[in-house]
PDB file of N, CA and C in Angstrom:
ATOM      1  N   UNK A   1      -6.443   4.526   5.352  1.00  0.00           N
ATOM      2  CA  UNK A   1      -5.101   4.837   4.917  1.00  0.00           C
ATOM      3  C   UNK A   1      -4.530   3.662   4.133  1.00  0.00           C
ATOM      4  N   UNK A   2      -3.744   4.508   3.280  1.00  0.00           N
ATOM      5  CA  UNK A   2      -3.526   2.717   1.893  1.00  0.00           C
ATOM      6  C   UNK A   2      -1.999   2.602   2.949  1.00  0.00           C
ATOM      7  N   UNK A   3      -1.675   1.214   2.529  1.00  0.00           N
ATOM      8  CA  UNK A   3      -0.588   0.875   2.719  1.00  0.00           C
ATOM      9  C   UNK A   3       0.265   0.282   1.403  1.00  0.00           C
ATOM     10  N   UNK A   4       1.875   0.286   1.196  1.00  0.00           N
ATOM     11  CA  UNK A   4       2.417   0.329   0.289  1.00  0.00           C
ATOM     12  C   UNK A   4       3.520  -0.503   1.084  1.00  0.00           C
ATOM     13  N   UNK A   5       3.483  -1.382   0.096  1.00  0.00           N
ATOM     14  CA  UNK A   5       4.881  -2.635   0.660  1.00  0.00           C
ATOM     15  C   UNK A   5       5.903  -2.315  -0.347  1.00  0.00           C
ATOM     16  N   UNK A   6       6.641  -2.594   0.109  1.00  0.00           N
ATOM     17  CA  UNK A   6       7.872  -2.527  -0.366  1.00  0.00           C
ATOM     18  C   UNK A   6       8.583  -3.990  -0.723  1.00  0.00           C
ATOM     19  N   UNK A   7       9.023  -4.060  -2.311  1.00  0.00           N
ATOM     20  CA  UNK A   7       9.769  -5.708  -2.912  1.00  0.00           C
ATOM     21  C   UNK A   7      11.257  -5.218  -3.031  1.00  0.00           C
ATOM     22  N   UNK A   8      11.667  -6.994  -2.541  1.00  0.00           N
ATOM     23  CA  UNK A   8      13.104  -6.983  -2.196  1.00  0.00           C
ATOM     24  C   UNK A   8      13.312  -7.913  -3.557  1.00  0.00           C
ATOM     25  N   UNK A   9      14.945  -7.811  -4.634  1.00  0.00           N
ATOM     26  CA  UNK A   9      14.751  -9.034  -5.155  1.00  0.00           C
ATOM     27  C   UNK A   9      15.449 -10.560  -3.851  1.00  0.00           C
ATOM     28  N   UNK A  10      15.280 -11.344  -4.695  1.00  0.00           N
ATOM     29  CA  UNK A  10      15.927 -12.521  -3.806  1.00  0.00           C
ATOM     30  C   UNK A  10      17.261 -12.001  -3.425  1.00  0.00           C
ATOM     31  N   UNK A  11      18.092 -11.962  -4.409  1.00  0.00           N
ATOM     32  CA  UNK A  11      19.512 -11.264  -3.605  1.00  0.00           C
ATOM     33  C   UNK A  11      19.326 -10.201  -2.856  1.00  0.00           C
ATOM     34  N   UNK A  12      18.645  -8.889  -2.477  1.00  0.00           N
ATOM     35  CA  UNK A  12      18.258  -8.134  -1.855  1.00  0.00           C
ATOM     36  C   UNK A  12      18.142  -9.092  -0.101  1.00  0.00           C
ATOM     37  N   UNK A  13      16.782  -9.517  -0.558  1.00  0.00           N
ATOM     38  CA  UNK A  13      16.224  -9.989   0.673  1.00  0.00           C
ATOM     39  C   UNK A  13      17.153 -10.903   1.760  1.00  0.00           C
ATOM     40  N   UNK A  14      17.700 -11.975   0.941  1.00  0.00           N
ATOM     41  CA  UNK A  14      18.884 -12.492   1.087  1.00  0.00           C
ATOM     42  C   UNK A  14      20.281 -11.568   2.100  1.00  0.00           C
ATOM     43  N   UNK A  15      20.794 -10.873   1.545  1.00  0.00           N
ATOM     44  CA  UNK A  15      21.471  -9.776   1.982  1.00  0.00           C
ATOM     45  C   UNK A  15      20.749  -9.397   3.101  1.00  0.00           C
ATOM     46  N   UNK A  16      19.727  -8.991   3.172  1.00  0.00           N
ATOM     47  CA  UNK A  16      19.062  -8.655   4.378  1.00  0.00           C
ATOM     48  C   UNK A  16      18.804  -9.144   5.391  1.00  0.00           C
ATOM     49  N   UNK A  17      18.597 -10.601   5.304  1.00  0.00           N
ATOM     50  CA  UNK A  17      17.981 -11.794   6.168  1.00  0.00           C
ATOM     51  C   UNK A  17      19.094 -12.677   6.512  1.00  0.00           C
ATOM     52  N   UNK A  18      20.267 -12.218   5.922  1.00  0.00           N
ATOM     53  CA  UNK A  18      21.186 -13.556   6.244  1.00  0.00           C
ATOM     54  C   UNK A  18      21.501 -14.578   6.136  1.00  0.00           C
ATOM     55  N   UNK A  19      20.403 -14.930   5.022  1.00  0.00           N
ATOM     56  CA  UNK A  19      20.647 -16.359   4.721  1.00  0.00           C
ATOM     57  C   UNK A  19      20.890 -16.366   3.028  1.00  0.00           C
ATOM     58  N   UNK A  20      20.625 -17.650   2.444  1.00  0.00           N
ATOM     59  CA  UNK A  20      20.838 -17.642   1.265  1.00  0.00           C
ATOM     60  C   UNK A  20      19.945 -17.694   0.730  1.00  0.00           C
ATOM     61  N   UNK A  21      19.660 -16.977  -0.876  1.00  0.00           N
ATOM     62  CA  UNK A  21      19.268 -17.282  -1.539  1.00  0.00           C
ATOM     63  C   UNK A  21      17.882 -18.790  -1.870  1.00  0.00           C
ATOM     64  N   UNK A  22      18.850 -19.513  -1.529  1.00  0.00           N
ATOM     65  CA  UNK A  22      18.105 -21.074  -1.213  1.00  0.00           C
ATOM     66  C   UNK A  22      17.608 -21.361  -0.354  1.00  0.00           C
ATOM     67  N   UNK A  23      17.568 -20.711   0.581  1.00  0.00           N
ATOM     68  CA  UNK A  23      17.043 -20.636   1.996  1.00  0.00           C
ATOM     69  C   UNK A  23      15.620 -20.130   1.816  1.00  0.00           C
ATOM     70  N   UNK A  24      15.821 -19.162   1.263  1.00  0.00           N
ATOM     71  CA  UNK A  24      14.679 -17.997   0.604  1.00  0.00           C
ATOM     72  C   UNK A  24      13.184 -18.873  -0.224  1.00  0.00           C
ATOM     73  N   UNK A  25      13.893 -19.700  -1.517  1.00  0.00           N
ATOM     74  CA  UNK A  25      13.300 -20.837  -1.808  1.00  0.00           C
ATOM     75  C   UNK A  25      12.440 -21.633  -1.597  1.00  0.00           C
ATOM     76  N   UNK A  26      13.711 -22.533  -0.244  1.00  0.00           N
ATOM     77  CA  UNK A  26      12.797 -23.167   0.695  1.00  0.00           C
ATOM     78  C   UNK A  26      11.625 -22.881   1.264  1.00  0.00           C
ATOM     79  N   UNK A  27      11.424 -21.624   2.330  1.00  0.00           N
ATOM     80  CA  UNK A  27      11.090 -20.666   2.710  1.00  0.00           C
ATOM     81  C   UNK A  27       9.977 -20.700   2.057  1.00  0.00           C
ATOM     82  N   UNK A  28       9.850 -20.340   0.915  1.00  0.00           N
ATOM     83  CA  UNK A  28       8.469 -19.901  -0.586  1.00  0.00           C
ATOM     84  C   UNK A  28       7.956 -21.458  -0.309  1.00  0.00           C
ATOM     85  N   UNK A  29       9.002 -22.339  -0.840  1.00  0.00           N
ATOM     86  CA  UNK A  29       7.865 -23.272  -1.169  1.00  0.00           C
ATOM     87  C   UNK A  29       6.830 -24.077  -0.018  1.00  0.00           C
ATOM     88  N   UNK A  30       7.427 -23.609   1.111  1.00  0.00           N
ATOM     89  CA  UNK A  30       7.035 -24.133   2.946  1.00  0.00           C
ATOM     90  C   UNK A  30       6.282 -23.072   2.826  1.00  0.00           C
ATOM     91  N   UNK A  31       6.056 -21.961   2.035  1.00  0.00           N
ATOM     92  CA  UNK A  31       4.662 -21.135   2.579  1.00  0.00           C
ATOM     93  C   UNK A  31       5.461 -20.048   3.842  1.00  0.00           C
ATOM     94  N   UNK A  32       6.489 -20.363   4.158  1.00  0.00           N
ATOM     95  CA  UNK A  32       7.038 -19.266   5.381  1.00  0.00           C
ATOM     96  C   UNK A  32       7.283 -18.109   4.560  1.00  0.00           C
ATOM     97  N   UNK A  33       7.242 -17.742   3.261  1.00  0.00           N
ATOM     98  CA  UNK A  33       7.558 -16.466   3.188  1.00  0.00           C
ATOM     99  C   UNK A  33       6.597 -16.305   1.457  1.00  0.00           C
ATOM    100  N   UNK A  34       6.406 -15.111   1.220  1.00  0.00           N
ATOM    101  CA  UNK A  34       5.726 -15.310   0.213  1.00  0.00           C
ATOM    102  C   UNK A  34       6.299 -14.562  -1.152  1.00  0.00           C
ATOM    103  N   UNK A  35       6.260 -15.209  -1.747  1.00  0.00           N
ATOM    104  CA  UNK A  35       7.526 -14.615  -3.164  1.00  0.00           C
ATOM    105  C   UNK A  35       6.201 -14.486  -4.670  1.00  0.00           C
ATOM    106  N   UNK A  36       6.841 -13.049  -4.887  1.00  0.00           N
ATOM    107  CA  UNK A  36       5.715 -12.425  -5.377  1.00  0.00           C
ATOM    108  C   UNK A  36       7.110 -12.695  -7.451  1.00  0.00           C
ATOM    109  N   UNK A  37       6.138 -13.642  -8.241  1.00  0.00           N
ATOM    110  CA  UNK A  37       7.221 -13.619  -9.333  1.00  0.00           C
ATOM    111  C   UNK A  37       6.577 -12.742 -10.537  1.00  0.00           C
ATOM    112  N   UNK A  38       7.641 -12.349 -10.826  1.00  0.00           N
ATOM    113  CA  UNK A  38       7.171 -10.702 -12.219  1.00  0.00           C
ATOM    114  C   UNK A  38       8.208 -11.309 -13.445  1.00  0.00           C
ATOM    115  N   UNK A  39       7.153 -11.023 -14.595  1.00  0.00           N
ATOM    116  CA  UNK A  39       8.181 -11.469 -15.859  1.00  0.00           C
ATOM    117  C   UNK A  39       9.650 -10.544 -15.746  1.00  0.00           C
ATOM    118  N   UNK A  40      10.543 -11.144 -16.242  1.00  0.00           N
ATOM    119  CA  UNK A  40      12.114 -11.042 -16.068  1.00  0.00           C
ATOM    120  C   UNK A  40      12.877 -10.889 -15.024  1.00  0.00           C
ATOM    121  N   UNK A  41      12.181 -11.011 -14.186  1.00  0.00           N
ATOM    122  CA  UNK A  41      13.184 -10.786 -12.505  1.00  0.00           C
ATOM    123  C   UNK A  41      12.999 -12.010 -11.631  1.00  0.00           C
ATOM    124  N   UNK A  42      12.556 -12.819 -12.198  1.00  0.00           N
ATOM    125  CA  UNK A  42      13.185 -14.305 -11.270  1.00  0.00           C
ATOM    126  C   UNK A  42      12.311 -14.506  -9.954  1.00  0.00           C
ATOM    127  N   UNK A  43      11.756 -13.191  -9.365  1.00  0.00           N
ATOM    128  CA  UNK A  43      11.399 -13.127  -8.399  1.00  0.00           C
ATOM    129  C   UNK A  43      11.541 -11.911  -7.014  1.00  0.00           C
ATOM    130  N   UNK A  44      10.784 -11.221  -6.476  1.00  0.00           N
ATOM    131  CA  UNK A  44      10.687 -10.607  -5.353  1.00  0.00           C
ATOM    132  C   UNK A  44      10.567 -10.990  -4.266  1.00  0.00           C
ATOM    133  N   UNK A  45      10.449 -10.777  -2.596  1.00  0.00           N
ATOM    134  CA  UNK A  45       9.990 -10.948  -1.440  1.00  0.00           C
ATOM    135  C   UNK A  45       9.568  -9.507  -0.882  1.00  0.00           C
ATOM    136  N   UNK A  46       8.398  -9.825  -0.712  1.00  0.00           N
ATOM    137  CA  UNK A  46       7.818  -8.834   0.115  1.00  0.00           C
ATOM    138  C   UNK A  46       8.326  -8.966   1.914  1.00  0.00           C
ATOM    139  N   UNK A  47       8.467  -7.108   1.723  1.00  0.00           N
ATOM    140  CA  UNK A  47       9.065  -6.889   2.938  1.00  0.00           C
ATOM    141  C   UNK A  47       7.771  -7.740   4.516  1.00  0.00           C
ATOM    142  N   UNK A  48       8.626  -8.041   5.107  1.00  0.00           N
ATOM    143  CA  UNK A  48       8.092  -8.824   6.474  1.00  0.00           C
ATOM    144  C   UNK A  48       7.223  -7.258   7.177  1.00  0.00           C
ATOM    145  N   UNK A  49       5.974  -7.466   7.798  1.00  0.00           N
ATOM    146  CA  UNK A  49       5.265  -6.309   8.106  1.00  0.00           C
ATOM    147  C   UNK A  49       5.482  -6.612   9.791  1.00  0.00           C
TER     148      UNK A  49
END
């Protein structure tokens, strides 16, 4: 069975998680979360499984 994730943008995820934006960042560059980047959108987060 395939599985299909679902992308948040940063403000999305943000909104979701409670924290900021920069938090989010941090987060990416510590490897705690993994940020998937696409030309013109700055950036996604894949939903937490």
């Amino acid at each position: 069975m395939m599985s299909i994730e679902k992308h948040y943008t940063m403000k999305e995820a943000s909104r979701i998680l409670g924290v900021s934006v920069r938090r989010l960042q941090i987060w990416d560059k510590q490897g705690l979360i993994r940020c998937v980047r696409t030309p013109g959108v700055g950036g996604e987060y894949l939903k937490a499984s």
